[in-house]
Structure formats: C-alpha cells, structure tokens
C-alpha atoms as a PDB file:
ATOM      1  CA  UNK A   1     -17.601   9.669 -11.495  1.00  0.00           C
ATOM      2  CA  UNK A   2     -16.862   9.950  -7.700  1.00  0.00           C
ATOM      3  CA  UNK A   3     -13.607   8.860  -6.477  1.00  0.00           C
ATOM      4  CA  UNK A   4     -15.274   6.549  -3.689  1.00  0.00           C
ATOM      5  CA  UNK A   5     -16.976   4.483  -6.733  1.00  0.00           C
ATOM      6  CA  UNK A   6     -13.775   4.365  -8.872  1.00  0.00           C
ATOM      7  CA  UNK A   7     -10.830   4.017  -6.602  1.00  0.00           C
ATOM      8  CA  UNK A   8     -12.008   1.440  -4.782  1.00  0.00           C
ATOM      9  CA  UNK A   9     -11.946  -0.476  -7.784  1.00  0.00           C
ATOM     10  CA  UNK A  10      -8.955   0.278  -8.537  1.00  0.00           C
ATOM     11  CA  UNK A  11      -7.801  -1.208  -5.333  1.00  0.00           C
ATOM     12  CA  UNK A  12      -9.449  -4.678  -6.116  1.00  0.00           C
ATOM     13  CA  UNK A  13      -7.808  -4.656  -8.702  1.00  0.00           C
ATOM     14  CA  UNK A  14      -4.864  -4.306  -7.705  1.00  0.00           C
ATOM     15  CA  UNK A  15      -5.596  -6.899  -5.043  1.00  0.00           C
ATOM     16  CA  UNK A  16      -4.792  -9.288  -7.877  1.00  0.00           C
ATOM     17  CA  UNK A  17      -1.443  -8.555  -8.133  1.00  0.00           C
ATOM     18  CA  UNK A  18      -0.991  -8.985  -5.065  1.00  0.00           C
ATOM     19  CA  UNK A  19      -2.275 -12.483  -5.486  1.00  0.00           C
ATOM     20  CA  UNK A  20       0.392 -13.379  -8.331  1.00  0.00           C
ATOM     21  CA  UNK A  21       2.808 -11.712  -5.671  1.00  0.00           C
ATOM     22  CA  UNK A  22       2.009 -14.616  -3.211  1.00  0.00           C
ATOM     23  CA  UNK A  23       1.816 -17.424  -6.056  1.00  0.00           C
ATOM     24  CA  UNK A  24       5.525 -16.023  -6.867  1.00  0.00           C
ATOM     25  CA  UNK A  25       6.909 -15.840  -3.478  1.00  0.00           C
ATOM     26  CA  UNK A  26       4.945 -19.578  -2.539  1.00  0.00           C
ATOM     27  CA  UNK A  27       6.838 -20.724  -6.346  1.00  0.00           C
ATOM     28  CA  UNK A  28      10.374 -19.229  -4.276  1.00  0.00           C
ATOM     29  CA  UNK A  29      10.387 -20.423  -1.215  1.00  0.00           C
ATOM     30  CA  UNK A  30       9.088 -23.987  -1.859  1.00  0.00           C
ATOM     31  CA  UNK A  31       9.865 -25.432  -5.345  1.00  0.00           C
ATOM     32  CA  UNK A  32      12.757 -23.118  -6.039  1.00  0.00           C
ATOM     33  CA  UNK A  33      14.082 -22.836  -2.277  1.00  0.00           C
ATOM     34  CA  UNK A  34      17.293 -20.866  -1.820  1.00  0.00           C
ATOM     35  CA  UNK A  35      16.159 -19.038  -4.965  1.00  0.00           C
ATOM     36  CA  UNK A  36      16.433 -15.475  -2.198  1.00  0.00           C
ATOM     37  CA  UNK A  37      18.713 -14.507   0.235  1.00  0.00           C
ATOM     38  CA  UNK A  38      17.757 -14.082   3.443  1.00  0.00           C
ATOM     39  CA  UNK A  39      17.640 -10.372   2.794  1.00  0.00           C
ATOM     40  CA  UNK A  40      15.398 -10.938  -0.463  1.00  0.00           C
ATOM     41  CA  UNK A  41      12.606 -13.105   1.114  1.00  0.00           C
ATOM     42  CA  UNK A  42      12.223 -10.838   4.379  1.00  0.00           C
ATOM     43  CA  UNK A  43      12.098  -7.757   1.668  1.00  0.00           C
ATOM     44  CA  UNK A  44       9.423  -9.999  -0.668  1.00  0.00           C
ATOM     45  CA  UNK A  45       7.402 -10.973   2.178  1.00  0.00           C
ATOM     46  CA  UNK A  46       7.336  -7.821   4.051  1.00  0.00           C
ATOM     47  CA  UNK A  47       6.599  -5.885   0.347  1.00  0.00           C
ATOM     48  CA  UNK A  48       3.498  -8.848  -0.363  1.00  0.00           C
ATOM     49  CA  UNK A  49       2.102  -8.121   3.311  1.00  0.00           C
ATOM     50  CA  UNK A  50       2.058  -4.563   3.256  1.00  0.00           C
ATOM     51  CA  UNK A  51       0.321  -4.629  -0.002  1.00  0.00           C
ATOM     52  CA  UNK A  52      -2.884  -6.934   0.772  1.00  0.00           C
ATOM     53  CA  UNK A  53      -3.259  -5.598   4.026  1.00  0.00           C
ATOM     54  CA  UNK A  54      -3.345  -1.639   3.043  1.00  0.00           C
ATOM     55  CA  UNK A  55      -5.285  -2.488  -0.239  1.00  0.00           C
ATOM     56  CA  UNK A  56      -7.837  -3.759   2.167  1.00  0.00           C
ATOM     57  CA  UNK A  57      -7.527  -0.985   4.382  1.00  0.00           C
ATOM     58  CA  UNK A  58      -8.223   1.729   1.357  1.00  0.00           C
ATOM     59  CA  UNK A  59     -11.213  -0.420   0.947  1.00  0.00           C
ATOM     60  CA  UNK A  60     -12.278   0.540   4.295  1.00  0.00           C
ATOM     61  CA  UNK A  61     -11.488   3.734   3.968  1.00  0.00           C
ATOM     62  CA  UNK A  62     -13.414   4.649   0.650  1.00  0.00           C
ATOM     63  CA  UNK A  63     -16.604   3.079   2.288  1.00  0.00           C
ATOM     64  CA  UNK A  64     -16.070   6.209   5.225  1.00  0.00           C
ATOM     65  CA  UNK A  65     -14.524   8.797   2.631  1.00  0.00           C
ATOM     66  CA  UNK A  66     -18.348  10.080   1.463  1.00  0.00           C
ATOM     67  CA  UNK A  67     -18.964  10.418   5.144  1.00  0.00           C
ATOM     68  CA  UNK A  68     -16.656  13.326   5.989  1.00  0.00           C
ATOM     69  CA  UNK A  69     -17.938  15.615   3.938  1.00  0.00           C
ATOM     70  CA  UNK A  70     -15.336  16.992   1.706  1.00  0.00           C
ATOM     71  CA  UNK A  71     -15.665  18.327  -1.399  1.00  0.00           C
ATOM     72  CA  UNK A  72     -15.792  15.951  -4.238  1.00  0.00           C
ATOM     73  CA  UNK A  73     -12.077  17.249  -5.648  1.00  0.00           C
ATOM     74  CA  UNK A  74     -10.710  16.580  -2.043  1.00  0.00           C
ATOM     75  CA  UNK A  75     -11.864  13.229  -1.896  1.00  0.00           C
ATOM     76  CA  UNK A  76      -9.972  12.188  -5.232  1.00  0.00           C
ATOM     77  CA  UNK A  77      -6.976  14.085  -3.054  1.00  0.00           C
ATOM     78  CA  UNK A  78      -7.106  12.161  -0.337  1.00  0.00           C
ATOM     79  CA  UNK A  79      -8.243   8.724  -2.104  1.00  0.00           C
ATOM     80  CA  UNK A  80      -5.069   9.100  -4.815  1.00  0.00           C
ATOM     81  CA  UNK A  81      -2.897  10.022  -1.779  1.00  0.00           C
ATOM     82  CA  UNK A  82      -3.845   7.032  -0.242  1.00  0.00           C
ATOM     83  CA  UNK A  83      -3.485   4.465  -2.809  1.00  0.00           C
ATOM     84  CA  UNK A  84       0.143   6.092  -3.481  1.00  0.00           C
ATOM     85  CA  UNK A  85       0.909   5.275  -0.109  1.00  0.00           C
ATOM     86  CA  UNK A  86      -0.147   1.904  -0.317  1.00  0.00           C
ATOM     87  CA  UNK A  87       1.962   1.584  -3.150  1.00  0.00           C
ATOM     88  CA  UNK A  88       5.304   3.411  -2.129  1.00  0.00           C
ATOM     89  CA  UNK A  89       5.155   1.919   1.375  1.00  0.00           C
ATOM     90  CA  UNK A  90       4.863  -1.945   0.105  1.00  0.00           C
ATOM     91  CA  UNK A  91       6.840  -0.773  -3.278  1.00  0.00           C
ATOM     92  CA  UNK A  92       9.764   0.214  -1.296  1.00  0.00           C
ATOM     93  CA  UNK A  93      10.112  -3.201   0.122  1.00  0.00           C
ATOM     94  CA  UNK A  94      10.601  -4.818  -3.308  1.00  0.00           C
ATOM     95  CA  UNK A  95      12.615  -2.061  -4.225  1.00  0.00           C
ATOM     96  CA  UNK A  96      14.658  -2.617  -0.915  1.00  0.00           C
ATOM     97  CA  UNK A  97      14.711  -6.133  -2.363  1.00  0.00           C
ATOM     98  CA  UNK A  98      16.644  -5.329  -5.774  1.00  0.00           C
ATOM     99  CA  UNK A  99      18.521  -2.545  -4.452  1.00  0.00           C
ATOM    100  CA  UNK A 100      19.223  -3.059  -0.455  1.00  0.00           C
ATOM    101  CA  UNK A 101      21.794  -4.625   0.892  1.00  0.00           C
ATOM    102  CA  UNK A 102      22.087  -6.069   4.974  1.00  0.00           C
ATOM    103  CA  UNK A 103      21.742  -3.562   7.908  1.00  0.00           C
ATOM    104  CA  UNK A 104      21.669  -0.078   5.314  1.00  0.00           C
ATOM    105  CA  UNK A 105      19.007   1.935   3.936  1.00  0.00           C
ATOM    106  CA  UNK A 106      18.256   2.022   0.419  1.00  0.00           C
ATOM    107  CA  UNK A 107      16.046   4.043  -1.621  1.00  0.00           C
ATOM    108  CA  UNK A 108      13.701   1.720  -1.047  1.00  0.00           C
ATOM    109  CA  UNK A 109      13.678   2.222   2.856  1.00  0.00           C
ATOM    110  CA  UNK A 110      13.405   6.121   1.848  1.00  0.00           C
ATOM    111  CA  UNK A 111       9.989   4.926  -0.134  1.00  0.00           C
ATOM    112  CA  UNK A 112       8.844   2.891   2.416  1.00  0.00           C
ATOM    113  CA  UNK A 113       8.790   5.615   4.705  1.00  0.00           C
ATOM    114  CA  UNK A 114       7.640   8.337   2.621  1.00  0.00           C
ATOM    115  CA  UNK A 115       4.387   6.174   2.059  1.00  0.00           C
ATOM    116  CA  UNK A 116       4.071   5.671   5.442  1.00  0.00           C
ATOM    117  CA  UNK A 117       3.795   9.646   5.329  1.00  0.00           C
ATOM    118  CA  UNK A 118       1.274   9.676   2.595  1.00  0.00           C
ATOM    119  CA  UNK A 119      -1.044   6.646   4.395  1.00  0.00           C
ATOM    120  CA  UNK A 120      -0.983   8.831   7.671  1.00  0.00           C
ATOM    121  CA  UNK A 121      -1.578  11.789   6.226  1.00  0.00           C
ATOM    122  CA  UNK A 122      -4.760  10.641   3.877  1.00  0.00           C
ATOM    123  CA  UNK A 123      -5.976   8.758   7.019  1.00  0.00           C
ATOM    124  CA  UNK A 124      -5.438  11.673   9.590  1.00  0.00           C
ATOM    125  CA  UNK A 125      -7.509  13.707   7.331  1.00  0.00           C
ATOM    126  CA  UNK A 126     -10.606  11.105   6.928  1.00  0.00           C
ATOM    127  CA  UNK A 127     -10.020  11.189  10.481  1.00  0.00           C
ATOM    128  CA  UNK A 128     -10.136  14.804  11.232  1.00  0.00           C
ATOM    129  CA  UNK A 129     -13.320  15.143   8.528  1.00  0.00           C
ATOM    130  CA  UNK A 130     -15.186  12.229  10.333  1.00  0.00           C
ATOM    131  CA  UNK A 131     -14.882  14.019  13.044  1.00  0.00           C
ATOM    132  CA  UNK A 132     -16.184  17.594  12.558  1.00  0.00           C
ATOM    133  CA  UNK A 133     -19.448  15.413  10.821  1.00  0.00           C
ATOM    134  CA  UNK A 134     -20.092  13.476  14.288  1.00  0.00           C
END
C-alpha cells in the first residue's frame, strides 16, 4: 500500500475527532458557559483550529506527494512526519490547556513548536521535490 492512498485516510479520519472537538467546545462555551477559563478556551479553540485546518492541509499535500518523485519509503517519511506535526502542533494547545498556566510556556508550547518544525520540514521537502520535477 502507498502512503498517499493510506495516510490520507488516516487524516479523514481523524477529521472526525476534530468534529467531536467542536461539538465539545460549542457544549462549553454555550450550555455550560464559564465551564473554561479564559486561558482554557483560547488553548481549546486555538488546539480545535489548528487541527481541522492542517488535517485539511495534509490532504492537500498527499494529493502532490506522488508528484515529487521520491521513493516510495520517503514518502511514508515525509507523510508520517507530517501528520505528527499536525498532531503535536494542535496537541500542544490542549496540552497547554491542562498544563499551562497565564503568560508561561508549558510543555505544551514546547510541542506546539516542535510540530511547527515537523509541518515545515515535511512541507519544505514536498516543496524542494516538486521542484526538481518541474
């Protein structure tokens, strides 16, 4: 199986989850308002965002990851490195939720930006391999 047919279902997938994600954070801001701090709903909302938007970016990306030519072992690389981006950058936010507190980092700002790493790394190279097809 090539990683551009399964991970992209993975990411659908997981799309769902981030559909229970906005169900819960709709349930905590409306019929159980005051339910999160400040701090808590920024952390939530930020986390839920991240995730639907870069879930439908990797979908995206797996329709242009057969298209740069790499190996088939480098595109499950770059594909698995991607989706752990997605999930560490939007992860850290919920973590950052339980864990952070006002105005300090957390380990959950240290995830957030370490899959911010992975995402621009998996991207720059579908970049770089779109490229040298042209």
């Amino acid at each position: 199986m090539e990683a551009s047919t399964l991970l992209p279902a993975v990411a659908v997938f997981s799309l769902v989850t981030v559909e229970f994600g906005g169900h819960a954070l709709l349930q905590l801001t409306t019929v159980q308002n005051g339910t999160l701090t400040p701090l808590r709903e920024r952390s939530f909302r930020a986390g839920h965002a991240h995730a639907g938007v870069l879930l439908i970016l990797s979908l995206v990306y797996f329709l242009y990851l057969p298209r740069a030519g790499f190996s088939s072992g480098t595109e499950w690389l770059f594909g698995i490195l991607l989706l752990a981006g997605v999930l560490a950058q939007s992860g850290g936010f919920f973590l950052h939720l339980a864990l952070g507190t006002e105005g300090h980092s957390s380990p959950g700002t240290h995830l957030t930006r370490g899959g911010a790493l992975l995402l621009a790394a998996a991207l720059i190279a579908l970049g770089l391999g779109l490229v040298q097809h042209l």
